[in-house]
Protein backbone atom coordinates (compact mmCIF):
# COMPACT_ATOMS: atom_id res chain seq x y z
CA UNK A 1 0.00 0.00 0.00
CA UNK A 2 1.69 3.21 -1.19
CA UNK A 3 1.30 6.10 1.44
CA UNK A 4 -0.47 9.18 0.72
CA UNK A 5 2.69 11.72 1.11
CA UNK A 6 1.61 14.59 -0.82
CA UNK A 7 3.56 18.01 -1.14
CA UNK A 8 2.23 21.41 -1.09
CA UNK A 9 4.92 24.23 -2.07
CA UNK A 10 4.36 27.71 -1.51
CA UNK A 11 2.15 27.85 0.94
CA UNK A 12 1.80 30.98 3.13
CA UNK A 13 1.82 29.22 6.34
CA UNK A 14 5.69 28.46 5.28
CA UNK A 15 6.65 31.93 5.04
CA UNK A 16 7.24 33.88 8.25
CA UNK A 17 4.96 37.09 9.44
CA UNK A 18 6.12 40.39 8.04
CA UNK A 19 7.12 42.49 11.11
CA UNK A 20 4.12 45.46 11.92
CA UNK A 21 5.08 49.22 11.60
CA UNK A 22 5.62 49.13 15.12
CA UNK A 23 7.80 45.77 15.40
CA UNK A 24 10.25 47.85 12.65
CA UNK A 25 10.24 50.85 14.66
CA UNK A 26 11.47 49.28 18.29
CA UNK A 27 14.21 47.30 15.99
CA UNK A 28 15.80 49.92 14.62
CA UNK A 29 15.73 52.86 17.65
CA UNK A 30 19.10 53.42 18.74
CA UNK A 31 17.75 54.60 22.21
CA UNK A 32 15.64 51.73 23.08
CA UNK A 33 18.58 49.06 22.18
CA UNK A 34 21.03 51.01 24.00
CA UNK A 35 18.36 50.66 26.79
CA UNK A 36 17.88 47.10 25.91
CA UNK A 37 21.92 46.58 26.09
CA UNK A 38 21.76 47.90 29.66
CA UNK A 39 19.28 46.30 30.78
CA UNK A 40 20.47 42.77 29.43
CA UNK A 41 24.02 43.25 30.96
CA UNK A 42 23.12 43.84 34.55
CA UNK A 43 21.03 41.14 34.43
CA UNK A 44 23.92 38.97 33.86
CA UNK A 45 26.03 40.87 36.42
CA UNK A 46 23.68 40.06 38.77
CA UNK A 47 23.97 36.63 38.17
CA UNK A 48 27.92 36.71 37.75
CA UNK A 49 27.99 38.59 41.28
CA UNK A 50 25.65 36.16 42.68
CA UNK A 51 27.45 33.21 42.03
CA UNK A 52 30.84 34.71 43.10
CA UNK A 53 29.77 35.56 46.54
């Protein structure tokens, strides 16, 4: 019995979102990845000072 594999190309479920307006915006703003930057690296200070002490 042959199974029933069939193929479906181009699809748009296989293609990912497009990014909103506002998803662009936050990506690109200097201030709010510098932020972002900041943010991320105390995090990990905290956790490199916590498991030093």
């Amino acid at each position: 019995m042959k199974p029933n594999n069939k193929v479906h190309n181009y699809k748009d479920e296989y293609y990912p979102p497009m990014p909103t307006r506002t998803t662009k915006f936050w990506r690109s703003c200097f201030i709010y990845q510098l932020y972002k930057f900041f943010v991320l690296n105390y995090k990990i200070m905290k956790m490199v000072v916590k498991g030093h002490s």
